[in-house]
PDB file of N, CA and C in Angstrom:
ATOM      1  N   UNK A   1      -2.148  35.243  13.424  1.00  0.00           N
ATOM      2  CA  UNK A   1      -1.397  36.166  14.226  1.00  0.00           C
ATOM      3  C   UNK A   1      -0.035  36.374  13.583  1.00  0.00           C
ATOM      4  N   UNK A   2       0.257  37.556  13.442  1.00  0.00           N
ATOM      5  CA  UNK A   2       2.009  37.967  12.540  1.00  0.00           C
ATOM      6  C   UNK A   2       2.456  37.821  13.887  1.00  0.00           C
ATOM      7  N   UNK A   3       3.885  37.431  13.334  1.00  0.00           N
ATOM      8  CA  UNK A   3       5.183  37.024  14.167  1.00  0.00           C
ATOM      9  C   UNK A   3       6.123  38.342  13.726  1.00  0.00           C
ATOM     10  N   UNK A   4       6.694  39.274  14.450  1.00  0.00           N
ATOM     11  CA  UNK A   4       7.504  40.024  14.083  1.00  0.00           C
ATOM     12  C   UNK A   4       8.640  39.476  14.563  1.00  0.00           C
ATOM     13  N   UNK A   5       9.635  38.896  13.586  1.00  0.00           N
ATOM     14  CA  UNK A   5      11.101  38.249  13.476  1.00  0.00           C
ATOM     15  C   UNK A   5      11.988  39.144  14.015  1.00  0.00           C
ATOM     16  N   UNK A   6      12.172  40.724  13.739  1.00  0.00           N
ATOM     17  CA  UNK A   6      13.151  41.782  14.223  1.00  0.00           C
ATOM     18  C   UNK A   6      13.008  41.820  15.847  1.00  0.00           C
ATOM     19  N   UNK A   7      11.675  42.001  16.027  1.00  0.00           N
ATOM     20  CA  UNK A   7      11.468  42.011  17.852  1.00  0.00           C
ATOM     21  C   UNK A   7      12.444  41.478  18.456  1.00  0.00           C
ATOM     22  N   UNK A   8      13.283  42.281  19.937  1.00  0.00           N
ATOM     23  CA  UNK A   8      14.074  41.718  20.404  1.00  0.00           C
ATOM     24  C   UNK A   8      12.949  40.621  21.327  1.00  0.00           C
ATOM     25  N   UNK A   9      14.094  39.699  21.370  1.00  0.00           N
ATOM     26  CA  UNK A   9      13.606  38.331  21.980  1.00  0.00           C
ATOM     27  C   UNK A   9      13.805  38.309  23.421  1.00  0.00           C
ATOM     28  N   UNK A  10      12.568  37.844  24.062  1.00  0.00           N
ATOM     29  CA  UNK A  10      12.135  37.385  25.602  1.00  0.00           C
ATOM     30  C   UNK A  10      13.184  36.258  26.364  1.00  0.00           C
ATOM     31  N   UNK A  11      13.754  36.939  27.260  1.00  0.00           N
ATOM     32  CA  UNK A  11      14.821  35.794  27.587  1.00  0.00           C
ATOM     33  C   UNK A  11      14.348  35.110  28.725  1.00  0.00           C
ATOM     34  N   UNK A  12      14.528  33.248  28.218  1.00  0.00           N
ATOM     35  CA  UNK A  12      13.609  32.511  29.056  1.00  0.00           C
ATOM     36  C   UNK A  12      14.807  32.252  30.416  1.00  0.00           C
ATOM     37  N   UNK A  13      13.663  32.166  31.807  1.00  0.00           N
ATOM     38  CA  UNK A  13      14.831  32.223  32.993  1.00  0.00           C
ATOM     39  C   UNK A  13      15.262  30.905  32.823  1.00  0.00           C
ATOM     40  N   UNK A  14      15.655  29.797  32.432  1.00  0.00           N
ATOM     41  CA  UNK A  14      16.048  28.761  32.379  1.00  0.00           C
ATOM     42  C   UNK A  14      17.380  28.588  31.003  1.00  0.00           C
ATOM     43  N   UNK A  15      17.294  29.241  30.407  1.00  0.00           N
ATOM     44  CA  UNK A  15      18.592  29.417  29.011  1.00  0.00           C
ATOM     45  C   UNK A  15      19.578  30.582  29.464  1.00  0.00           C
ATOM     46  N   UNK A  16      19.484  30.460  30.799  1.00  0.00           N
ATOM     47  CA  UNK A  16      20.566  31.372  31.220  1.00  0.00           C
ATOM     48  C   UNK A  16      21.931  30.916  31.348  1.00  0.00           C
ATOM     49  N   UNK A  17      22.123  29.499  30.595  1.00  0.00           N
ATOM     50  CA  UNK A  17      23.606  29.030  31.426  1.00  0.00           C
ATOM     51  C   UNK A  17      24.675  29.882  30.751  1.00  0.00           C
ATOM     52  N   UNK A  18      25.667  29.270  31.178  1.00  0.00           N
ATOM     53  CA  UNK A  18      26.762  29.967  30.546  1.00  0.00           C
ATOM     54  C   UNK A  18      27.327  28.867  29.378  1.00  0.00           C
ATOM     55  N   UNK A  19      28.288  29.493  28.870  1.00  0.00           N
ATOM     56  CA  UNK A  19      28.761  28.915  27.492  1.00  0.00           C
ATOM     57  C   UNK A  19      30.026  27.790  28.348  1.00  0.00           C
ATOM     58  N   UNK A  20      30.182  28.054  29.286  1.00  0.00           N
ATOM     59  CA  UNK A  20      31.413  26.763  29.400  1.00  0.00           C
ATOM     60  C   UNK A  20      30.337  25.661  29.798  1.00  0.00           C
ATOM     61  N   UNK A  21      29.263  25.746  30.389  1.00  0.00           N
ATOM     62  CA  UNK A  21      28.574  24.813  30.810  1.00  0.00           C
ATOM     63  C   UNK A  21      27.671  24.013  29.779  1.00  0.00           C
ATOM     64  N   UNK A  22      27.637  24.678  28.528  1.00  0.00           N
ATOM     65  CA  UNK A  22      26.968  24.861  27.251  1.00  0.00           C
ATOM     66  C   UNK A  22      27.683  24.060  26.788  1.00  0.00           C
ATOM     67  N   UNK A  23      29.375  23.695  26.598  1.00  0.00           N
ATOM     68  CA  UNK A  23      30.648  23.487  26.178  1.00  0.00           C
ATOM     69  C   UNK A  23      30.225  22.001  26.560  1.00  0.00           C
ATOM     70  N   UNK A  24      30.812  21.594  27.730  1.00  0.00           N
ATOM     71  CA  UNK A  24      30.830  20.790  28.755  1.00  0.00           C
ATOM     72  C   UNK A  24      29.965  19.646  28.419  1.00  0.00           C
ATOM     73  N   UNK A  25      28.427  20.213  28.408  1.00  0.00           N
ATOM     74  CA  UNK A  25      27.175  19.278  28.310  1.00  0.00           C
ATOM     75  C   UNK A  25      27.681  18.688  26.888  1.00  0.00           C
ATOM     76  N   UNK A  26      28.189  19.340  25.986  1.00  0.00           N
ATOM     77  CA  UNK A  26      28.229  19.072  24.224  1.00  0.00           C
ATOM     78  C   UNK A  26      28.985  18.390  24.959  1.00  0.00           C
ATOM     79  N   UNK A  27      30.377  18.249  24.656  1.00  0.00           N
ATOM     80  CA  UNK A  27      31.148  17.157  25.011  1.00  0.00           C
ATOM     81  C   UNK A  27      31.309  15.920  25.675  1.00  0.00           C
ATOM     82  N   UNK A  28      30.273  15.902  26.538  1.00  0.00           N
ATOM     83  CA  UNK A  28      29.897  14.789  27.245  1.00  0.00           C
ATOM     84  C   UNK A  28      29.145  13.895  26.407  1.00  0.00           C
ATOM     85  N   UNK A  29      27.823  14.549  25.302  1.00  0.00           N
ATOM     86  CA  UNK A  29      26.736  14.124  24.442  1.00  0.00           C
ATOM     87  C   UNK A  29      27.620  13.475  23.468  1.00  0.00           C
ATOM     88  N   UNK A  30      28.863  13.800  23.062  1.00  0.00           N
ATOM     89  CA  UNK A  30      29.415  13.719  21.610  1.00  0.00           C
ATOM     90  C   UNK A  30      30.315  12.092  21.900  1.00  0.00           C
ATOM     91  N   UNK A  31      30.046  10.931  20.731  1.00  0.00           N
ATOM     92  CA  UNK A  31      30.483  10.066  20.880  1.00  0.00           C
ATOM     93  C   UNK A  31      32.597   9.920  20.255  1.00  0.00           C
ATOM     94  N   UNK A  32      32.728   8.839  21.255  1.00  0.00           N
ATOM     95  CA  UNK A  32      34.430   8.814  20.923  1.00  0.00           C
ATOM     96  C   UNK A  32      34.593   8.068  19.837  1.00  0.00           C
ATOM     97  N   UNK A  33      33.605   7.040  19.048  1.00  0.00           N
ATOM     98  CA  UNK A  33      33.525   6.244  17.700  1.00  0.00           C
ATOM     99  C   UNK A  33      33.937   6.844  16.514  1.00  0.00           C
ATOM    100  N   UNK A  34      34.947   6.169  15.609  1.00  0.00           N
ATOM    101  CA  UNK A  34      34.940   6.844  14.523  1.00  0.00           C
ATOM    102  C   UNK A  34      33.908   6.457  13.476  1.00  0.00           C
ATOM    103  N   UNK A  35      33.896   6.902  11.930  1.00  0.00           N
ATOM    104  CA  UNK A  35      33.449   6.423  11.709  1.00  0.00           C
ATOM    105  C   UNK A  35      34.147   6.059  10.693  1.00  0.00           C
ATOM    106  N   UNK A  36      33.490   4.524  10.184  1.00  0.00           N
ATOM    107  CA  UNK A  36      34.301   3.874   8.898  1.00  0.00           C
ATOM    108  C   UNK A  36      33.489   3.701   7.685  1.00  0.00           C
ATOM    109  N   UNK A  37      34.653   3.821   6.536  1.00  0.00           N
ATOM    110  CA  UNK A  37      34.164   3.600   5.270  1.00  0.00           C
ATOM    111  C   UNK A  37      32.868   2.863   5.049  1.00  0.00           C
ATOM    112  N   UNK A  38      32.170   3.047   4.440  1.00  0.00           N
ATOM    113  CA  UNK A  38      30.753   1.699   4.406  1.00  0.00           C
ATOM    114  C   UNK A  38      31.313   0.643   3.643  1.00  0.00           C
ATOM    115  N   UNK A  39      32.141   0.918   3.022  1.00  0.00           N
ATOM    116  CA  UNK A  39      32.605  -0.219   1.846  1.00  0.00           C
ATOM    117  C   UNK A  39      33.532  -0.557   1.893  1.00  0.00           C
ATOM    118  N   UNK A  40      34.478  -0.238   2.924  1.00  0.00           N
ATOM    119  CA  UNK A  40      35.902  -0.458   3.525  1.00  0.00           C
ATOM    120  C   UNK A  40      35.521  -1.759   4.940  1.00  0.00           C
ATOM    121  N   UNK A  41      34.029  -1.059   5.557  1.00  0.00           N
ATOM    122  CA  UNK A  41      33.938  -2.589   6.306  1.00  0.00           C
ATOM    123  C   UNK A  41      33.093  -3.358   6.259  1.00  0.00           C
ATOM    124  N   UNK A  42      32.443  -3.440   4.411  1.00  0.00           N
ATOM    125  CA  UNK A  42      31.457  -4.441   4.345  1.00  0.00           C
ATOM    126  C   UNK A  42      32.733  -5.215   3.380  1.00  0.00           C
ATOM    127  N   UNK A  43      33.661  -4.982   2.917  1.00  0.00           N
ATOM    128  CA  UNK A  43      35.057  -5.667   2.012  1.00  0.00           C
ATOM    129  C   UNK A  43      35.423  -6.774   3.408  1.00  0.00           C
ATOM    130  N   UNK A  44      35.611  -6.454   4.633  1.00  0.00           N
ATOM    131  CA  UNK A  44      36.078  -7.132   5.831  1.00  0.00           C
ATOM    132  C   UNK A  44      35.068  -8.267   5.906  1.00  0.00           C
ATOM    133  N   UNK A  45      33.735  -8.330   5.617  1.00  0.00           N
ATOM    134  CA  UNK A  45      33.083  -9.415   5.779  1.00  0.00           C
ATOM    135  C   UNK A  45      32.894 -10.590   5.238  1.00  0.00           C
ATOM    136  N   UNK A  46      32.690 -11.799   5.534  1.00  0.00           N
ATOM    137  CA  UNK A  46      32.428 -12.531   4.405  1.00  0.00           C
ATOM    138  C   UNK A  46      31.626 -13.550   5.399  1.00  0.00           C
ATOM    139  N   UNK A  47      30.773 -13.701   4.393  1.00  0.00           N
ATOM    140  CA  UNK A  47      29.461 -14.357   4.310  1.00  0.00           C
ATOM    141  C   UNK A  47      29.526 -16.086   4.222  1.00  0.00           C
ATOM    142  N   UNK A  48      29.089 -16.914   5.052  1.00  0.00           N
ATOM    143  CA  UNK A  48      29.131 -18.439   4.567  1.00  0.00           C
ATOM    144  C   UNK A  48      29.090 -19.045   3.525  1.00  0.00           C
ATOM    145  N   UNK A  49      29.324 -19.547   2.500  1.00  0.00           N
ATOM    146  CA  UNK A  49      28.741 -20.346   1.219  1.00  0.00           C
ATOM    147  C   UNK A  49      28.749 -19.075   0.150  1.00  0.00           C
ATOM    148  N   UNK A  50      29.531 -17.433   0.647  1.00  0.00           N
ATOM    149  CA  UNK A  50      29.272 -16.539  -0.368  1.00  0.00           C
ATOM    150  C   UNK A  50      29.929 -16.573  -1.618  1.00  0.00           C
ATOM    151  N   UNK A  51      31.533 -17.794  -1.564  1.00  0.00           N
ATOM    152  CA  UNK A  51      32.078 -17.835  -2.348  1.00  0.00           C
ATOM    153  C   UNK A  51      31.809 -18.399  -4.054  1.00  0.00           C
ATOM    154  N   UNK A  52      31.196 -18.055  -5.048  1.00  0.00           N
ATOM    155  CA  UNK A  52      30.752 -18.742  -6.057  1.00  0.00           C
ATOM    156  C   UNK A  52      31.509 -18.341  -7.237  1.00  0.00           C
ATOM    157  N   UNK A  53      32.727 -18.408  -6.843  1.00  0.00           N
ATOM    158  CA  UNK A  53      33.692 -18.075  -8.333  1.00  0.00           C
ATOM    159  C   UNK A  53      33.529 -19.287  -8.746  1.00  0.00           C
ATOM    160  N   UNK A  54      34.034 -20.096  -8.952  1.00  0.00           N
ATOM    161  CA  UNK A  54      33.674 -21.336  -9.516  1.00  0.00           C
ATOM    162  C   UNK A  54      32.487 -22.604  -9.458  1.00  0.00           C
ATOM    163  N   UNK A  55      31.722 -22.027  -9.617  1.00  0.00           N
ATOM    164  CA  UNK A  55      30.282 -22.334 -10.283  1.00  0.00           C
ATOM    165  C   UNK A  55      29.844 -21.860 -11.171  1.00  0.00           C
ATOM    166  N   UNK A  56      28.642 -22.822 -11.647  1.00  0.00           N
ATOM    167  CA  UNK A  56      28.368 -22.586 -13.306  1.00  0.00           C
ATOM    168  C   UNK A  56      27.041 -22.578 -12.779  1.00  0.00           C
ATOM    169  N   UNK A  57      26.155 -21.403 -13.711  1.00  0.00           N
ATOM    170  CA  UNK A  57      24.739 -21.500 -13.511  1.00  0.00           C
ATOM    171  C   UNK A  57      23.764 -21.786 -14.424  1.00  0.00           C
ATOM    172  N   UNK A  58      23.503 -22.954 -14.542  1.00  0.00           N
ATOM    173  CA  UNK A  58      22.550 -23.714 -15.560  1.00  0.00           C
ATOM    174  C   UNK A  58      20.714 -23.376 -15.647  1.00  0.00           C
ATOM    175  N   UNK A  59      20.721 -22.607 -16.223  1.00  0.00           N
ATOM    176  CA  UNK A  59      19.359 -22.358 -16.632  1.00  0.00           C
ATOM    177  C   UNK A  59      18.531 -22.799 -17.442  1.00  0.00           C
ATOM    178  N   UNK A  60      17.105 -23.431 -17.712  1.00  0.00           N
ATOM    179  CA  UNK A  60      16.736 -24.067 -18.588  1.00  0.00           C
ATOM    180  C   UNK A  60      15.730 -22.542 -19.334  1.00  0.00           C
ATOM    181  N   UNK A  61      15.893 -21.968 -19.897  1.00  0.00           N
ATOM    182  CA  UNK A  61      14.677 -21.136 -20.409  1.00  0.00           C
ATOM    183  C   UNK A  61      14.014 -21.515 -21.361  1.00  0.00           C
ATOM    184  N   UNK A  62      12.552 -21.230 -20.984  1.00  0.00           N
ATOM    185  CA  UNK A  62      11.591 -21.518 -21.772  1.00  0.00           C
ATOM    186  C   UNK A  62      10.433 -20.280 -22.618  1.00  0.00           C
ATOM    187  N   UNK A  63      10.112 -20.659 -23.829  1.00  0.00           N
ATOM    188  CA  UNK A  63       9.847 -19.403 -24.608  1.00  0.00           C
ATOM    189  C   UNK A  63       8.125 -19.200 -23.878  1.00  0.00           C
ATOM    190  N   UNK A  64       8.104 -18.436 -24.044  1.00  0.00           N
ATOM    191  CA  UNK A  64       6.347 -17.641 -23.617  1.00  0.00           C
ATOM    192  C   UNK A  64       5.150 -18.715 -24.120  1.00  0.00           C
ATOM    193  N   UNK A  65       4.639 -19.098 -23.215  1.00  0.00           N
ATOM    194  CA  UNK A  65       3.580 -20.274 -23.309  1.00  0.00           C
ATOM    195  C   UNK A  65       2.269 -19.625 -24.798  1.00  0.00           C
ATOM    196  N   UNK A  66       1.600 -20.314 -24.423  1.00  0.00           N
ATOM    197  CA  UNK A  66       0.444 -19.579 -25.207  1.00  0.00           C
ATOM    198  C   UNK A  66      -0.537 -19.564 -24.427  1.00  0.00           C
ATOM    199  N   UNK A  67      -0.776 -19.490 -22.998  1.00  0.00           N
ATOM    200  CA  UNK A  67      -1.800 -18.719 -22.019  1.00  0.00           C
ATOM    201  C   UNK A  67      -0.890 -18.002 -21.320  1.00  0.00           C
ATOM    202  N   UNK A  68       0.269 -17.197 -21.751  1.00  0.00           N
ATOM    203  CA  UNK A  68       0.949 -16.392 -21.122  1.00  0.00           C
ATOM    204  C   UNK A  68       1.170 -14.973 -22.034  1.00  0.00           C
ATOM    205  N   UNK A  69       1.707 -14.075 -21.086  1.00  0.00           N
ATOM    206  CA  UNK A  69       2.100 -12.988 -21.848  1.00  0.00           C
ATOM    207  C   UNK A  69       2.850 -11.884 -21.111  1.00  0.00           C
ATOM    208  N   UNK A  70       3.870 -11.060 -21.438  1.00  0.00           N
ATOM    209  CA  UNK A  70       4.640 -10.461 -21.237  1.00  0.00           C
ATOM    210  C   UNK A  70       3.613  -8.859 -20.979  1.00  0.00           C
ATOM    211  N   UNK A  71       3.592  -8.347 -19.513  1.00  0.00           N
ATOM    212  CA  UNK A  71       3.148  -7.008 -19.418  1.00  0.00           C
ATOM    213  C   UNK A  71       4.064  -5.939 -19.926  1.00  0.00           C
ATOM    214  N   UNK A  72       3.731  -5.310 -20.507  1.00  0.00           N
ATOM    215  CA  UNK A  72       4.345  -3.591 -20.687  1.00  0.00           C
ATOM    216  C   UNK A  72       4.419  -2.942 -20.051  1.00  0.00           C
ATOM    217  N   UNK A  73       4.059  -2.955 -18.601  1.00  0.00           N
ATOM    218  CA  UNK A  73       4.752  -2.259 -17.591  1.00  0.00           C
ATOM    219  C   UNK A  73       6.080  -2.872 -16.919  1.00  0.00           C
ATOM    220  N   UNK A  74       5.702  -3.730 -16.367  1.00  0.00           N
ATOM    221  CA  UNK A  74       6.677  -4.439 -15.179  1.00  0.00           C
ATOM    222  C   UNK A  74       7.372  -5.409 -16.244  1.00  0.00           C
ATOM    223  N   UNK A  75       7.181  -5.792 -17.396  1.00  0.00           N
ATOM    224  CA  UNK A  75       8.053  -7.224 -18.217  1.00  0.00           C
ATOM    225  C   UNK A  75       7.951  -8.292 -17.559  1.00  0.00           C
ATOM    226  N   UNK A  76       7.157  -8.677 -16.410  1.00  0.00           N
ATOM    227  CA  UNK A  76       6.768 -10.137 -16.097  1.00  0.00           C
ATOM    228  C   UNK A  76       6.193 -11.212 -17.149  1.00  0.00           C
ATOM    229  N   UNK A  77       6.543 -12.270 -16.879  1.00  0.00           N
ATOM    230  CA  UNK A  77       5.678 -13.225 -18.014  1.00  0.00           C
ATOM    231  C   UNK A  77       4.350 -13.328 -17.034  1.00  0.00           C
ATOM    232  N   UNK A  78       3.293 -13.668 -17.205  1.00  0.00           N
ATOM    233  CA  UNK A  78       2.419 -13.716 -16.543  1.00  0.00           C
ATOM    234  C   UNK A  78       1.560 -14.783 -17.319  1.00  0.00           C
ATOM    235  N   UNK A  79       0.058 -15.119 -16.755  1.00  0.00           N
ATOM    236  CA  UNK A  79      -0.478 -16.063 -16.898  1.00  0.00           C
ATOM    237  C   UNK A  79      -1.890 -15.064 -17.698  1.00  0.00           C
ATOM    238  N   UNK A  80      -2.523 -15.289 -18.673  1.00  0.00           N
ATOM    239  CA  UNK A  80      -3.475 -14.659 -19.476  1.00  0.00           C
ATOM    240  C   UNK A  80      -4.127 -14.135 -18.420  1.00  0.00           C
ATOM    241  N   UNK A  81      -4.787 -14.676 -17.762  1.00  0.00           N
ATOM    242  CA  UNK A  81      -6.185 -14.592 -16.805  1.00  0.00           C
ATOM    243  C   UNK A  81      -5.330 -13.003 -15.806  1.00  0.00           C
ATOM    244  N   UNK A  82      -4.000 -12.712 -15.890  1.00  0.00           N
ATOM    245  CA  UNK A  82      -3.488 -11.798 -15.168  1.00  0.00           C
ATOM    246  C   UNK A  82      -4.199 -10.294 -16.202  1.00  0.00           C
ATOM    247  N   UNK A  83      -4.416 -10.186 -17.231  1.00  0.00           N
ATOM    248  CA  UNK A  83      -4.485  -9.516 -17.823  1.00  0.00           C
ATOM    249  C   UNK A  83      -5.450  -8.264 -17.713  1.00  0.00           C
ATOM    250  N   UNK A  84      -5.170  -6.849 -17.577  1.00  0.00           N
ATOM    251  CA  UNK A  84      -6.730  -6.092 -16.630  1.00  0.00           C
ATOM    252  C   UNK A  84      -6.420  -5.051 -18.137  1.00  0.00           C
ATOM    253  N   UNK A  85      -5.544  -5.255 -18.790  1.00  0.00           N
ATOM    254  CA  UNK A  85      -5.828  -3.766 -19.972  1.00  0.00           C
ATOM    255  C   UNK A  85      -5.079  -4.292 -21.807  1.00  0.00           C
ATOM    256  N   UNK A  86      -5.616  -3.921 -22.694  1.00  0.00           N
ATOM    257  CA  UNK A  86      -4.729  -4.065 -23.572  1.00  0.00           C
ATOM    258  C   UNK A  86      -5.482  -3.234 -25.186  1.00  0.00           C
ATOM    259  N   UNK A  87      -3.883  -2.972 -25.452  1.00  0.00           N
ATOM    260  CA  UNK A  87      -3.665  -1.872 -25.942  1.00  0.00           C
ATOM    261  C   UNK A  87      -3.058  -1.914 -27.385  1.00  0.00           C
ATOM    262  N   UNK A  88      -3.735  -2.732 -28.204  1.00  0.00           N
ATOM    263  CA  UNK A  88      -3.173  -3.072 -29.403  1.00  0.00           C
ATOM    264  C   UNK A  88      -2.794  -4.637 -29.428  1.00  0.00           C
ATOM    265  N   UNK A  89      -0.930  -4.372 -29.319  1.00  0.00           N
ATOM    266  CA  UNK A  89      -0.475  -5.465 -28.886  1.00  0.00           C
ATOM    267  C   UNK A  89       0.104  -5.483 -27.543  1.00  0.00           C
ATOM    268  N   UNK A  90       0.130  -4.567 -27.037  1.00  0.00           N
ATOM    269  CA  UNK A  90       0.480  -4.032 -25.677  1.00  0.00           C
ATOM    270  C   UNK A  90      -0.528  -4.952 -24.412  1.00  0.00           C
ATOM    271  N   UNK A  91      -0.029  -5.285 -23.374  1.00  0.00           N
ATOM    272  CA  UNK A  91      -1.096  -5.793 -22.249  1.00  0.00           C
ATOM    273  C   UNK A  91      -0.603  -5.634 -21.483  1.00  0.00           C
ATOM    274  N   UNK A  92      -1.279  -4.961 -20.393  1.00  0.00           N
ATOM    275  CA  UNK A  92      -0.904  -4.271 -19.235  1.00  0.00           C
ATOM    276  C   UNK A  92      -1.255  -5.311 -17.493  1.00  0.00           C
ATOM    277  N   UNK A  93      -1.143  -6.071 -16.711  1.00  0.00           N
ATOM    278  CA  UNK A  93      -1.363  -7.179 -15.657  1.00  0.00           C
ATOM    279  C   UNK A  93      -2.082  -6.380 -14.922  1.00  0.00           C
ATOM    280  N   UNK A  94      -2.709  -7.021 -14.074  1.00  0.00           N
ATOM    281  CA  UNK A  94      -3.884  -6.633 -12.857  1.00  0.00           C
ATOM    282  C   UNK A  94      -2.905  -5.822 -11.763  1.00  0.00           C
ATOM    283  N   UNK A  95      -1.553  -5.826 -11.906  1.00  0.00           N
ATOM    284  CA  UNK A  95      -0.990  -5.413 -10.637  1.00  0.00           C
ATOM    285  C   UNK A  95      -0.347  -4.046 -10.699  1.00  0.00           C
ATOM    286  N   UNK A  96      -0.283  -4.021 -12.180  1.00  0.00           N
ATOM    287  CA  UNK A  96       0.239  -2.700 -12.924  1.00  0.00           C
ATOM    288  C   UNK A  96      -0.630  -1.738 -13.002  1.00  0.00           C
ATOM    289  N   UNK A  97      -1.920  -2.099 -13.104  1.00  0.00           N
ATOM    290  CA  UNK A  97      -3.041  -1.273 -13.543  1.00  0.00           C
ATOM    291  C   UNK A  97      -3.764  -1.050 -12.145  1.00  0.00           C
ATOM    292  N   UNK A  98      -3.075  -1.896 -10.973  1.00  0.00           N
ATOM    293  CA  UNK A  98      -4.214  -1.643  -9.928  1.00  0.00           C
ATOM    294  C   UNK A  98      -3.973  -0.348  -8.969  1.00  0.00           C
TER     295      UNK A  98
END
């Protein structure tokens, strides 16, 4: 069915109010809150135990096993048996490919 957009429009008996009453309702709906920076009041917060300027973070890393291997999608180390594609030297994990 076409909709002709130009047609003057059917006026419903209920959208008859007037514009101060139109006014009125808005103003009542509209909140008195301002609003604040997002990053002006997450700076105000602070978190328990968040402080870690002075700590040191000791990592032991270890090089790529030999039943492991690095996917070419995601760069996880993974465990061989993860392995669903490979592509030369390329190997792609079961989770990448699924």
């Amino acid at each position: 069915m076409a909709t002709d957009y130009d047609a003057p429009r059917k006026q419903d008996e209920n959208s008859e109010e007037s514009i101060e009453e139109l006014n009125a309702h808005r103003s009542e709906m509209q909140s008195g809150a301002v609003d604040e920076d997002e990053n002006a009041a997450a700076e105000s917060f602070e978190l328990p135990g968040a402080d870690l300027s002075n700590e040191e973070l000791n990592v032991v890393v270890l090089p790529a096993q030999e039943d492991e291997f690095t996917c070419a999608s995601c760069f996880l180390v993974r465990h061989r048996s993860q392995i669903a594609r490979e592509e030369g030297a390329l190997k792609y994990c079961v989770e990448c490919e699924g």
